[in-house]
N, C-alpha and C. Protein backbone atom coordinates (compact mmCIF):
# COMPACT_ATOMS: atom_id res chain seq x y z
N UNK A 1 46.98 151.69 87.89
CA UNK A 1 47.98 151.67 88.96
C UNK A 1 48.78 152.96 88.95
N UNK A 2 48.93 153.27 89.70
CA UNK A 2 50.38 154.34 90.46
C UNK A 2 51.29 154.19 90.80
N UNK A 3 52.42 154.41 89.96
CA UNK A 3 53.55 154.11 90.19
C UNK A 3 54.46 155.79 90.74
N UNK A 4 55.09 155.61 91.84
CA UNK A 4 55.99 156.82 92.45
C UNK A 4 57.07 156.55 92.27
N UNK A 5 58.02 157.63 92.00
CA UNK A 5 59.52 157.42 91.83
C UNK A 5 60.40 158.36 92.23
N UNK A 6 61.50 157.97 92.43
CA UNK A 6 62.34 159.24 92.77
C UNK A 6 63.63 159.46 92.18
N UNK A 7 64.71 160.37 92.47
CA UNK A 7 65.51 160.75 91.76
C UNK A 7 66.28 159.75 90.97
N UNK A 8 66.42 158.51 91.35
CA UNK A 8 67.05 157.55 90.77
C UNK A 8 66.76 157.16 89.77
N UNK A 9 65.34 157.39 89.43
CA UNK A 9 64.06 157.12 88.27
C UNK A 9 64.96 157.81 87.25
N UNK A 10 65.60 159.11 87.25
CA UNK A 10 66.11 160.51 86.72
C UNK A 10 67.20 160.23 86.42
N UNK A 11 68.14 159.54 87.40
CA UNK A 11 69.91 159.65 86.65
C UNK A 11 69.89 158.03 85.98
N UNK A 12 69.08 157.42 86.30
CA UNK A 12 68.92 155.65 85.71
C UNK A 12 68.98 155.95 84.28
N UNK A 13 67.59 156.49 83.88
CA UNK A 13 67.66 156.98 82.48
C UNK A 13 68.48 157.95 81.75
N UNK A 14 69.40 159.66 82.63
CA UNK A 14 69.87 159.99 81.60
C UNK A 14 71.60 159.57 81.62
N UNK A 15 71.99 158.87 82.62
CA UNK A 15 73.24 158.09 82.55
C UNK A 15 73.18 157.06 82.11
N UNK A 16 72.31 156.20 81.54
CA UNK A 16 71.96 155.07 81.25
C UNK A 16 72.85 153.93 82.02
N UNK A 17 71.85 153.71 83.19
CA UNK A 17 72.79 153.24 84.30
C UNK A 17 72.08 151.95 84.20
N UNK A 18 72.31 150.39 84.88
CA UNK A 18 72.33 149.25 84.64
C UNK A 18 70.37 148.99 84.72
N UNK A 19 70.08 149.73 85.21
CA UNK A 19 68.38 149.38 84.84
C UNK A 19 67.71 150.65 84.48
N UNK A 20 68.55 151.31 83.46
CA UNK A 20 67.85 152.18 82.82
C UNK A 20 66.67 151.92 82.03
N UNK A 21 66.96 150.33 81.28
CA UNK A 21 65.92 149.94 80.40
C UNK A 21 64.48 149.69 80.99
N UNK A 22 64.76 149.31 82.28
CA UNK A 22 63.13 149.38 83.05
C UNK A 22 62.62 150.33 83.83
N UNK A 23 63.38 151.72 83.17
CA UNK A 23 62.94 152.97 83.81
C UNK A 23 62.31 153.50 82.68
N UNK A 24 62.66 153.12 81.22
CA UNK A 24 62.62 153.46 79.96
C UNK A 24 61.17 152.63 79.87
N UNK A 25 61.02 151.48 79.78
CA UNK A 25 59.70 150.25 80.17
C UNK A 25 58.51 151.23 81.03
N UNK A 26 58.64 151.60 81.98
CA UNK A 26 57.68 152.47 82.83
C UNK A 26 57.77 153.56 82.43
N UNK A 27 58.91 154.43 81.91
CA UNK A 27 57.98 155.16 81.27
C UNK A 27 57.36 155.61 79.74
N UNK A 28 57.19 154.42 78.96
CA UNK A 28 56.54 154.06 78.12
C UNK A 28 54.83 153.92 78.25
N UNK A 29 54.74 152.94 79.11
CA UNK A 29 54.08 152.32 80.39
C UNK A 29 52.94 153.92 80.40
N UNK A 30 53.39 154.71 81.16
CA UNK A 30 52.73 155.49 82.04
C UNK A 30 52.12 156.82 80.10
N UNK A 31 53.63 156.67 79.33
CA UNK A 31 53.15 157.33 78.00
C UNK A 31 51.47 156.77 77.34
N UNK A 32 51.90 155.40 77.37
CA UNK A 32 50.63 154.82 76.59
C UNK A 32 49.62 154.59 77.73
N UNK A 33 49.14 155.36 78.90
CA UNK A 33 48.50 155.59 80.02
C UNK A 33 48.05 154.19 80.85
N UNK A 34 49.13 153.34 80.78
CA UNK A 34 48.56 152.33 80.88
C UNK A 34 48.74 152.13 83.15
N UNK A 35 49.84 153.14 83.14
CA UNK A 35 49.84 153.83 84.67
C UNK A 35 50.19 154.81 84.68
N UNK A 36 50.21 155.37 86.07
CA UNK A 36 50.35 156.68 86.09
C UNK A 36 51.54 156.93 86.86
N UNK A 37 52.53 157.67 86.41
CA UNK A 37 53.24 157.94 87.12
C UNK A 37 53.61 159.10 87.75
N UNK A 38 54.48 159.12 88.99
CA UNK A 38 54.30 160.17 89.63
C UNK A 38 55.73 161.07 90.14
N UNK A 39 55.97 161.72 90.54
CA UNK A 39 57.35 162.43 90.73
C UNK A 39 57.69 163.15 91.71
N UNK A 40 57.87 163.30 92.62
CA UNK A 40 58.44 164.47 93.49
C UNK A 40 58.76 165.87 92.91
N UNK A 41 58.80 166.66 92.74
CA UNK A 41 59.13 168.32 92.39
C UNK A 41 60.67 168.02 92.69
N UNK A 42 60.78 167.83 93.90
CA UNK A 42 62.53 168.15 94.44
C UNK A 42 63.34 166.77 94.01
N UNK A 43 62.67 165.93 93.41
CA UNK A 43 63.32 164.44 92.46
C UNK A 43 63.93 165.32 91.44
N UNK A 44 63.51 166.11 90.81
CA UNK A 44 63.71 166.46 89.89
C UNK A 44 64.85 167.82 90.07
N UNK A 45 65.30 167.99 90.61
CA UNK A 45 66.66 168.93 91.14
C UNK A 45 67.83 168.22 91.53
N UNK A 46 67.30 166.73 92.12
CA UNK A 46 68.62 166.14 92.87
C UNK A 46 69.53 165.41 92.18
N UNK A 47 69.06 165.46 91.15
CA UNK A 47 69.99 164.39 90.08
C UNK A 47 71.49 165.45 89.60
N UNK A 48 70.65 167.21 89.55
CA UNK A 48 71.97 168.24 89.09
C UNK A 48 72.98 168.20 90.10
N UNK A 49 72.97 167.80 91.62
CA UNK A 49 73.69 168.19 92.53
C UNK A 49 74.68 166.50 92.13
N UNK A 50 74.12 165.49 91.73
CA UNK A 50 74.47 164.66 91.18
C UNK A 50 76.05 164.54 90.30
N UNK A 51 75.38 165.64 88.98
CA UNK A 51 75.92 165.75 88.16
C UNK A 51 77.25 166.72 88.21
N UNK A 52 76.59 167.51 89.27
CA UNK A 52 77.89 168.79 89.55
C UNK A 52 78.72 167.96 89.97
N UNK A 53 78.62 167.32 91.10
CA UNK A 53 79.68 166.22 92.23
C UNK A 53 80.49 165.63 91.05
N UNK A 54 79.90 164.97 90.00
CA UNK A 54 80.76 164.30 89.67
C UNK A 54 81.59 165.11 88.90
N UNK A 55 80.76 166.19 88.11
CA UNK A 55 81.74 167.14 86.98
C UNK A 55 82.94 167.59 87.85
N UNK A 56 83.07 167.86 89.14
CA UNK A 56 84.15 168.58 90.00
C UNK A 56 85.25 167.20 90.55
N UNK A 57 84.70 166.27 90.59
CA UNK A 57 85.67 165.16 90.90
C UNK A 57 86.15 164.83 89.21
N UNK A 58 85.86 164.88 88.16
CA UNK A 58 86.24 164.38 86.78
C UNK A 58 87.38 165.50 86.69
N UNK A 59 86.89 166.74 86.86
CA UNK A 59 88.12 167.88 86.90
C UNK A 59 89.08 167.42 88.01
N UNK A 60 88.70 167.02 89.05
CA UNK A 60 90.20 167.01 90.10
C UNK A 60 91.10 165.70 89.53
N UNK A 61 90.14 164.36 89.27
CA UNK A 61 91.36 163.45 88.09
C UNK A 61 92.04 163.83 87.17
N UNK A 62 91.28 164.38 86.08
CA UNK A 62 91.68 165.05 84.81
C UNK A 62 92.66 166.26 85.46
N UNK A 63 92.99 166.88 86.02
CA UNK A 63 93.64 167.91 86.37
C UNK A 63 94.89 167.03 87.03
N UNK A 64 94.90 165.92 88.12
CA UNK A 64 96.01 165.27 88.79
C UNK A 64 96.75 164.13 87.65
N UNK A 65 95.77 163.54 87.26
CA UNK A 65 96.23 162.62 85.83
C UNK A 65 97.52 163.66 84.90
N UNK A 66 96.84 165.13 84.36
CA UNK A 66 97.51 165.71 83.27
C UNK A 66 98.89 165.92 83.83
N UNK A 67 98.60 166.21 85.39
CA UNK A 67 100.44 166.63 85.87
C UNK A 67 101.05 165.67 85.98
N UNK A 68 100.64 164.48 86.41
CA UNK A 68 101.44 163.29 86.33
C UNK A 68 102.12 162.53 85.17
N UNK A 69 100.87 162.88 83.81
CA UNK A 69 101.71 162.25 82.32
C UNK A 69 102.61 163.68 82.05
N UNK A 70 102.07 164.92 82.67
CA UNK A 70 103.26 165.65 81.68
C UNK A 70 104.78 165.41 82.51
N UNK A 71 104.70 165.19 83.64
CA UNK A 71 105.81 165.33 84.25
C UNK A 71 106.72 163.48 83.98
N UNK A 72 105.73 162.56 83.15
CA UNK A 72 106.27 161.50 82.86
C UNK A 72 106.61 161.73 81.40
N UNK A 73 106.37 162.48 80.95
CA UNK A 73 106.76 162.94 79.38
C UNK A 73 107.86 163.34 78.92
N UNK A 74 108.33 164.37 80.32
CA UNK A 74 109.74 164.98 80.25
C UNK A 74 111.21 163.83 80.39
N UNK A 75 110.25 162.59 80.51
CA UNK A 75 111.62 161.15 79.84
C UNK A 75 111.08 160.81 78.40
N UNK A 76 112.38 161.04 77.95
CA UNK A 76 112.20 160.52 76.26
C UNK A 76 111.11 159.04 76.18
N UNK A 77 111.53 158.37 77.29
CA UNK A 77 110.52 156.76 76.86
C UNK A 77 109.30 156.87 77.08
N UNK A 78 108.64 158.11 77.47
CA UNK A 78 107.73 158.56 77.63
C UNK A 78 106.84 159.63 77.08
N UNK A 79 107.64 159.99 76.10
CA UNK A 79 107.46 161.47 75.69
C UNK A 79 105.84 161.55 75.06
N UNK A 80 105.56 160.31 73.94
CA UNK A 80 104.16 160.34 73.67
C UNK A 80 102.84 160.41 74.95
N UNK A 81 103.26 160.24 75.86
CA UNK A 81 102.56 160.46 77.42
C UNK A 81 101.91 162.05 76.87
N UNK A 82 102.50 162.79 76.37
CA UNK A 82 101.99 164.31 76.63
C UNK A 82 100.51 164.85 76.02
N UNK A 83 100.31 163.88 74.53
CA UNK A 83 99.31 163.86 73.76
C UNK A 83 97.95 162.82 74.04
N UNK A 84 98.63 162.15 75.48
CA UNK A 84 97.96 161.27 75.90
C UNK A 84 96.41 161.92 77.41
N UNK A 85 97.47 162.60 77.70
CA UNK A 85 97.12 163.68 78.83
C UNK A 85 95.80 164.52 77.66
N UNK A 86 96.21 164.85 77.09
CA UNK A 86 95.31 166.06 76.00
C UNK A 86 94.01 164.64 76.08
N UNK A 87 94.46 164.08 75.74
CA UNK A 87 92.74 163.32 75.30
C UNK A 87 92.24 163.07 76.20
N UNK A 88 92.98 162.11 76.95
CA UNK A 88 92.03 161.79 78.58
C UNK A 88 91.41 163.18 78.88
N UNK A 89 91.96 164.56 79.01
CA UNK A 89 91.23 165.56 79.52
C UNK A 89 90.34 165.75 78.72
N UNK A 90 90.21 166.06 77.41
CA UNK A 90 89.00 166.14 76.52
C UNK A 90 87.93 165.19 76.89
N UNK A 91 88.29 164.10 77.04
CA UNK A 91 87.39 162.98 77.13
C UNK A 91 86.51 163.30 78.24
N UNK A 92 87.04 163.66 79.40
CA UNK A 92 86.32 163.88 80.52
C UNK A 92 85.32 164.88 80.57
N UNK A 93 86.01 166.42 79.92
CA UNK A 93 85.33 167.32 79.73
C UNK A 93 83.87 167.54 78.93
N UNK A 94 84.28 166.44 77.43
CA UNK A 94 83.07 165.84 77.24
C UNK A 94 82.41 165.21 77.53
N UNK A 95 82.73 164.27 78.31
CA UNK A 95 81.51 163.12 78.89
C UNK A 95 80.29 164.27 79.91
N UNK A 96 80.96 165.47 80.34
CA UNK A 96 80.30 165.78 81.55
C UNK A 96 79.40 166.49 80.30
N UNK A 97 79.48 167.60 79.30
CA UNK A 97 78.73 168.22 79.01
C UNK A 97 77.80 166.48 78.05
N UNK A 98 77.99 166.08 77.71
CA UNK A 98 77.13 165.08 76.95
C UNK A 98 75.88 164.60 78.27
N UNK A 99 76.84 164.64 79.39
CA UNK A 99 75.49 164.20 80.25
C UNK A 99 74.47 165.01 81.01
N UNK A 100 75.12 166.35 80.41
CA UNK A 100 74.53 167.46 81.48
C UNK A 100 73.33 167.72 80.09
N UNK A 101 73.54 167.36 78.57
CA UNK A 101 72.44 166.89 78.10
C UNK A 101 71.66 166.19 77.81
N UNK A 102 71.68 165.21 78.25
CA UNK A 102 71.15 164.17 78.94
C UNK A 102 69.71 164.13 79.80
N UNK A 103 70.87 164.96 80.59
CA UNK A 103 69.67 165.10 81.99
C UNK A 103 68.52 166.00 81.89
N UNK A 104 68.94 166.91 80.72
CA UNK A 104 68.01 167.91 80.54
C UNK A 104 66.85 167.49 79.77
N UNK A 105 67.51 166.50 78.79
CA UNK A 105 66.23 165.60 78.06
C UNK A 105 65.39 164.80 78.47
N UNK A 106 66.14 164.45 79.37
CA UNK A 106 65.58 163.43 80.27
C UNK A 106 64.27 163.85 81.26
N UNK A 107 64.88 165.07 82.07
CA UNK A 107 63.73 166.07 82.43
C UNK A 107 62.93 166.30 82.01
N UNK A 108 63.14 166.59 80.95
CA UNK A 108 61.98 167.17 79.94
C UNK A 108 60.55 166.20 79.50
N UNK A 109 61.59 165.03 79.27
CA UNK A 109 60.63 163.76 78.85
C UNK A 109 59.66 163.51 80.03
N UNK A 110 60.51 163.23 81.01
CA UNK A 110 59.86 162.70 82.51
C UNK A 110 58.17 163.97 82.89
N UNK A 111 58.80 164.97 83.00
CA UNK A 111 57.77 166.05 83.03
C UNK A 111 56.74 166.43 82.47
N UNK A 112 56.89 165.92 80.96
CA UNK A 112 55.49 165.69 79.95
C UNK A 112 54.79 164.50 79.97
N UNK A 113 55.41 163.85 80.66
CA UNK A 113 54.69 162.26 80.94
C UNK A 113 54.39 162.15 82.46
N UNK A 114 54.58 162.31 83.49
CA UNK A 114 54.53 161.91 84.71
C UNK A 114 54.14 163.16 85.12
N UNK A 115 53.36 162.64 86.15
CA UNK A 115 52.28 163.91 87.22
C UNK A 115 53.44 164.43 88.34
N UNK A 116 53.81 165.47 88.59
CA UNK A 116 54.69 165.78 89.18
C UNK A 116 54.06 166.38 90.79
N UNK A 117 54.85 166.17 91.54
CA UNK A 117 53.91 166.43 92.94
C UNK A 117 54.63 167.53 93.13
N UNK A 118 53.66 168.84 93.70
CA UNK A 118 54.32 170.31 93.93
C UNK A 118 54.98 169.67 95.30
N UNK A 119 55.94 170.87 95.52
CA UNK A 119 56.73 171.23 96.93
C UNK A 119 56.18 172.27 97.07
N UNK A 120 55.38 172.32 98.25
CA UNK A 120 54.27 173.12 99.00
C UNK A 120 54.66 173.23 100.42
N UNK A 121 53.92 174.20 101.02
CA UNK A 121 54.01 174.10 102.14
C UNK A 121 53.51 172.73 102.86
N UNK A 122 52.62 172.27 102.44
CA UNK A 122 52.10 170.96 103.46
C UNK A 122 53.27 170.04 103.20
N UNK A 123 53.84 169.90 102.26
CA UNK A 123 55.10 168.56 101.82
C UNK A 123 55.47 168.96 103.03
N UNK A 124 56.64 170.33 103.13
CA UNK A 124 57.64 170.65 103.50
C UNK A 124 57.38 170.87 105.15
N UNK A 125 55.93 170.74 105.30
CA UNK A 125 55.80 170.32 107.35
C UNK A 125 55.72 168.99 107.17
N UNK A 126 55.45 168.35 105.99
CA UNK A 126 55.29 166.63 106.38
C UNK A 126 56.57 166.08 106.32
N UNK A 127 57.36 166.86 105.81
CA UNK A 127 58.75 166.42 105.99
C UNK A 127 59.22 166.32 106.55
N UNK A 128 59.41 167.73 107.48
CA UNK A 128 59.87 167.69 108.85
C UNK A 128 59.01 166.81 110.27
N UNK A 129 57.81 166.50 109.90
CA UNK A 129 57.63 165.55 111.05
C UNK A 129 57.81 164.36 110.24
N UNK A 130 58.31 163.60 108.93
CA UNK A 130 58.47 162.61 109.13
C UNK A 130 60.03 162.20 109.21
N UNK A 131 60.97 163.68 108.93
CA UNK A 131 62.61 163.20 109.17
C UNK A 131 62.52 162.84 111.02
N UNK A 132 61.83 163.26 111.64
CA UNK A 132 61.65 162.79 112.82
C UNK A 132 61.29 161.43 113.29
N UNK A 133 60.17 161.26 112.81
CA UNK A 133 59.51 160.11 112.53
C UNK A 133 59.96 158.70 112.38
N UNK A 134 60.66 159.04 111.25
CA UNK A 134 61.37 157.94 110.85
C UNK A 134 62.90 158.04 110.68
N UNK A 135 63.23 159.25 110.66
CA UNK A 135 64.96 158.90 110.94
C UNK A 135 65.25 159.40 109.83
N UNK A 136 64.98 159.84 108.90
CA UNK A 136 65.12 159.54 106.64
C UNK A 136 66.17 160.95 107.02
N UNK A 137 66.82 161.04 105.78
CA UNK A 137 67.78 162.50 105.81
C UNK A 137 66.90 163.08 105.11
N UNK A 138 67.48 165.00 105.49
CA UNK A 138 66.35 166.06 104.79
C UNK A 138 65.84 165.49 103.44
N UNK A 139 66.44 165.25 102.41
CA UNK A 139 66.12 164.82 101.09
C UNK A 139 65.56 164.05 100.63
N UNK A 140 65.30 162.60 101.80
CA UNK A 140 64.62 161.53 101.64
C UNK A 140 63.18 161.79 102.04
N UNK A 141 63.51 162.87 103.16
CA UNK A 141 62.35 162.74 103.82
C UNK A 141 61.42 163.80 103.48
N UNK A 142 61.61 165.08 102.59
CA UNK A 142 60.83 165.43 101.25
C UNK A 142 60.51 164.67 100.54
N UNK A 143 61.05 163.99 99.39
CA UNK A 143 60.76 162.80 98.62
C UNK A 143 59.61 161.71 99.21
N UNK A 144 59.85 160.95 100.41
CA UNK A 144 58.80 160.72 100.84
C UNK A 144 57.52 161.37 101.82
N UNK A 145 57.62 162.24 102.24
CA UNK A 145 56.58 163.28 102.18
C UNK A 145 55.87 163.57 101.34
N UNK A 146 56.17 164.04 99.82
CA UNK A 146 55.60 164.22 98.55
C UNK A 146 54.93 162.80 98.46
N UNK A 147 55.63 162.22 98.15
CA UNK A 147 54.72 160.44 98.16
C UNK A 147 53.50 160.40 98.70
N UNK A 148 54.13 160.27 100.32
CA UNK A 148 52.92 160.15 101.37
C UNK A 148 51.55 161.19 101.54
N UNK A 149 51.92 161.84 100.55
CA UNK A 149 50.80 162.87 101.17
C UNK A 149 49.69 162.54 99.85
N UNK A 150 50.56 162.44 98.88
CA UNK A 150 49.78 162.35 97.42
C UNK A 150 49.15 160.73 97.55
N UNK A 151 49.62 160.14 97.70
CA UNK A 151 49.11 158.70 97.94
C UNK A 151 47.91 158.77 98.90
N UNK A 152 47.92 159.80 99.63
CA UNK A 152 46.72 159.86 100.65
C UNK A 152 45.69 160.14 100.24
N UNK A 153 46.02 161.18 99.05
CA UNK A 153 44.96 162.14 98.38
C UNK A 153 44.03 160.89 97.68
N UNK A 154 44.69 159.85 97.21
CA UNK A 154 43.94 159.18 95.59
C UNK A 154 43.02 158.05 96.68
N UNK A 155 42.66 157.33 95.60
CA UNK A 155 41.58 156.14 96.35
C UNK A 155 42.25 155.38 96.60
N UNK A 156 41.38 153.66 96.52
CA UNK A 156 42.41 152.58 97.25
C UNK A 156 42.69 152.01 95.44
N UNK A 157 42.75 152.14 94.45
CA UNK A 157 43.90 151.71 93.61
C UNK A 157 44.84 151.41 94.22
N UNK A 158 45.84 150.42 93.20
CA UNK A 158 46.63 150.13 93.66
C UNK A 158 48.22 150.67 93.48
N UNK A 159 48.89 151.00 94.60
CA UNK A 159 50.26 151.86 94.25
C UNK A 159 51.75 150.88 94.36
N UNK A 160 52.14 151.83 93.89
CA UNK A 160 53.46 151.15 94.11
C UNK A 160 55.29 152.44 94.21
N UNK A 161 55.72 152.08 95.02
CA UNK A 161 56.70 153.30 95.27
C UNK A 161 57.90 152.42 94.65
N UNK A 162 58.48 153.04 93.49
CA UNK A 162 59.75 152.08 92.94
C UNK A 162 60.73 153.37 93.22
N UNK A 163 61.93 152.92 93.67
CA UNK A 163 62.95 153.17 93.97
C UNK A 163 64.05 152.41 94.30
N UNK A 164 65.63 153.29 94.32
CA UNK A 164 66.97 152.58 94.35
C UNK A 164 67.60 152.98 95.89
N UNK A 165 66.74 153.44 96.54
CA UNK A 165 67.27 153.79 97.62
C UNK A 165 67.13 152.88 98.85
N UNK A 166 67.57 151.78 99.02
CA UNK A 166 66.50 150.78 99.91
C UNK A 166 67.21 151.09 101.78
N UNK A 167 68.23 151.33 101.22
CA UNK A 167 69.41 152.34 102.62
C UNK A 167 68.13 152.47 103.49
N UNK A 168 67.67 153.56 103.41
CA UNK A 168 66.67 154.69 103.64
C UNK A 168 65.21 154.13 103.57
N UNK A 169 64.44 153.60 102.53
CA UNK A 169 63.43 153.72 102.39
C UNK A 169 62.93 151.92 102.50
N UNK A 170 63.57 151.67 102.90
CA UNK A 170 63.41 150.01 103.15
C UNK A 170 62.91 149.58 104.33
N UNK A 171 62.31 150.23 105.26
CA UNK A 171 61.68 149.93 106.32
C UNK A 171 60.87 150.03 107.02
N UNK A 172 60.88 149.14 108.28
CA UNK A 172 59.18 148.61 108.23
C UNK A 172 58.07 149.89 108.91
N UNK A 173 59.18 150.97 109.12
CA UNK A 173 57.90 152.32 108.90
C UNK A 173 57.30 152.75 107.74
N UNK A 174 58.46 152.86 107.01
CA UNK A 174 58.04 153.15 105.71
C UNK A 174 57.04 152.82 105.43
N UNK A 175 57.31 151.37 104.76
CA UNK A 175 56.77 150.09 104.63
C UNK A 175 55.24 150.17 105.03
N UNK A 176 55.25 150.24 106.36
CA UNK A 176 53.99 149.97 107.00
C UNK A 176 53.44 151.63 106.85
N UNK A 177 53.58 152.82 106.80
CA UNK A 177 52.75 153.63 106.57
C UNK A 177 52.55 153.76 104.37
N UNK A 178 53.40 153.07 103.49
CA UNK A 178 52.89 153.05 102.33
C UNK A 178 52.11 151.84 102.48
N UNK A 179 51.49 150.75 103.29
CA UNK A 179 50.49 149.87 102.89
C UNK A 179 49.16 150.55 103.87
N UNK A 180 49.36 151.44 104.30
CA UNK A 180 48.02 152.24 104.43
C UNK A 180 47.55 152.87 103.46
N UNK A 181 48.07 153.38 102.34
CA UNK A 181 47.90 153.68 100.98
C UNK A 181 47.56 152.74 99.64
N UNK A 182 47.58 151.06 100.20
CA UNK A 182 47.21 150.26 99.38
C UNK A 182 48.59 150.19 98.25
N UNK A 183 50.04 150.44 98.93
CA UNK A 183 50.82 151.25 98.20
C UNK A 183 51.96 149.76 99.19
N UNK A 184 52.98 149.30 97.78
CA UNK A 184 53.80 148.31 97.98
C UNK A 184 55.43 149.21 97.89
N UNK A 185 56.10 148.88 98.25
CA UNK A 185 57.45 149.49 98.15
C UNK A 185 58.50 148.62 97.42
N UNK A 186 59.19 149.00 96.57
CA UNK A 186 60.15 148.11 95.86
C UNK A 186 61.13 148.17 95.15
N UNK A 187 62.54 148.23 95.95
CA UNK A 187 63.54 148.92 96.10
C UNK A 187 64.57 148.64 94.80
N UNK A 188 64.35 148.16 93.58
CA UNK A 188 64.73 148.36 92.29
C UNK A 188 63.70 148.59 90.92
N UNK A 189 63.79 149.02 90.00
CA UNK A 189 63.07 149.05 88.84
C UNK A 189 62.73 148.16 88.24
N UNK A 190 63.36 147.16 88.05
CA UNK A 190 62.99 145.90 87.09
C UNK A 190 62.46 145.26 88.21
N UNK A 191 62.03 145.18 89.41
CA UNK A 191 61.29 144.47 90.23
C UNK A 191 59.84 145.17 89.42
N UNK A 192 59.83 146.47 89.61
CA UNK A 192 58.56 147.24 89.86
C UNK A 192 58.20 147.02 88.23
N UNK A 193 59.25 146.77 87.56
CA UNK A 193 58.72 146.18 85.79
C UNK A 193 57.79 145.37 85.74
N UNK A 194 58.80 144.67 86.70
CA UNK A 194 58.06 142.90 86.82
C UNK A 194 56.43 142.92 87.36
N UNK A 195 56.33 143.73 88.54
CA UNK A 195 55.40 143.87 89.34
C UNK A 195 54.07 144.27 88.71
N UNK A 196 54.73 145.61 87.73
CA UNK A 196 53.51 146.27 87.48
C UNK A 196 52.94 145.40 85.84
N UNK A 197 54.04 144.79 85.29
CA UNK A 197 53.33 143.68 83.79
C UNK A 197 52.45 142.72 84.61
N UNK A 198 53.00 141.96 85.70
CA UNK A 198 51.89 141.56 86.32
C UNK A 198 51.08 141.43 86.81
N UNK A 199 50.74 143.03 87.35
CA UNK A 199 49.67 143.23 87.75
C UNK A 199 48.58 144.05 86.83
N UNK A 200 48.98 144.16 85.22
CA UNK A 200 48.65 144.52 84.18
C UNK A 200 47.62 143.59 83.38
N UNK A 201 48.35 141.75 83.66
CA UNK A 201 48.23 140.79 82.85
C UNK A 201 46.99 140.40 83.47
N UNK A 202 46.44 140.89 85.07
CA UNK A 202 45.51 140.48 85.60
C UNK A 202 43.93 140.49 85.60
């Protein structure tokens, strides 16, 4: 089986976000070749724009937080407020670099294990006629472009597109041009856990 994924596959595991463990499951899964998994090229960029967003909003708290305890400090019943400010900002500052290594490991792992689909010229016209097509924003509609085109390439095995994006990729175009690919869509990870042990056990 073929399993496709996209950026969510990427920050699930290096934020260890609530179904990281069945992103961790698949890709075990795809290690001990038992599927194959697959990646977008530009999956693998969108998670940093991710990470920046949040590093610049952690600085605008951490920066509005520190003026608010120091300026609550300057009352005696408050005064320990000042050493309080110091940590919350450390704290923040570290969380971002701890995850910005993270992501890099995470990359790394994903990329030695999973078949990665180039961004080529053919993606990047299938993109643009399918943000038309179907409506998807620029980013989605790379991501599934890469999919759609690679899914075209292989035989009728059986696929499966796991993703967290169901906004976007939940419909019955979608839908109906990935079951021309023999290819199911399924808009969380521990579904596609579920899906693919059972279609393992068969």
């Amino acid at each position: 089986m073929i399993c496709g994924v996209e950026s969510n596959f990427v920050l699930e595991l290096a934020f260890r976000h609530e179904e990281a463990i069945h992103c961790t499951h698949l890709l075990t899964l795809a290690e001990q070749k038992a599927i194959q998994l697959v990646i977008p090229a530009c999956a693998l960029f969108e998670p940093y724009e991710t990470l920046i967003r949040r590093e610049k909003e952690r600085a605008k708290v951490a920066d509005g937080l520190k003026q608010e305890l120091q300026q609550l400090a300057r009352t005696d019943t408050y005064a320990e407020l000042g050493k309080t400010s110091e940590t919350v900002t450390r704290t923040l500052a570290e969380s971002s670099k701890e995850q910005a290594g993270s992501l890099s490991k995470t990359i790394d792992r994903v990329v030695s294990i999973a078949t990665v689909i180039p961004l080529d010229a053919n993606v990047i016209k299938h993109s643009l006629a399918i943000q038309l097509a179907y409506g998807l924003p620029p980013q989605d509609s790379v991501v599934f472009a890469s999919i759609d085109q690679f899914f075209g390439e292989q035989d009728t095995k059986p696929k499966l597109f796991a993703n967290k994006n169901r906004r976007d990729f939940a419909n019955d175009l979608v839908e109906g041009q990935l079951a021309k690919h023999n290819c199911k869509l399924l808009p969380r990870f521990s579904q596609a856990k579920a899906y693919i042990e059972g279609m393992l056990r068969k």
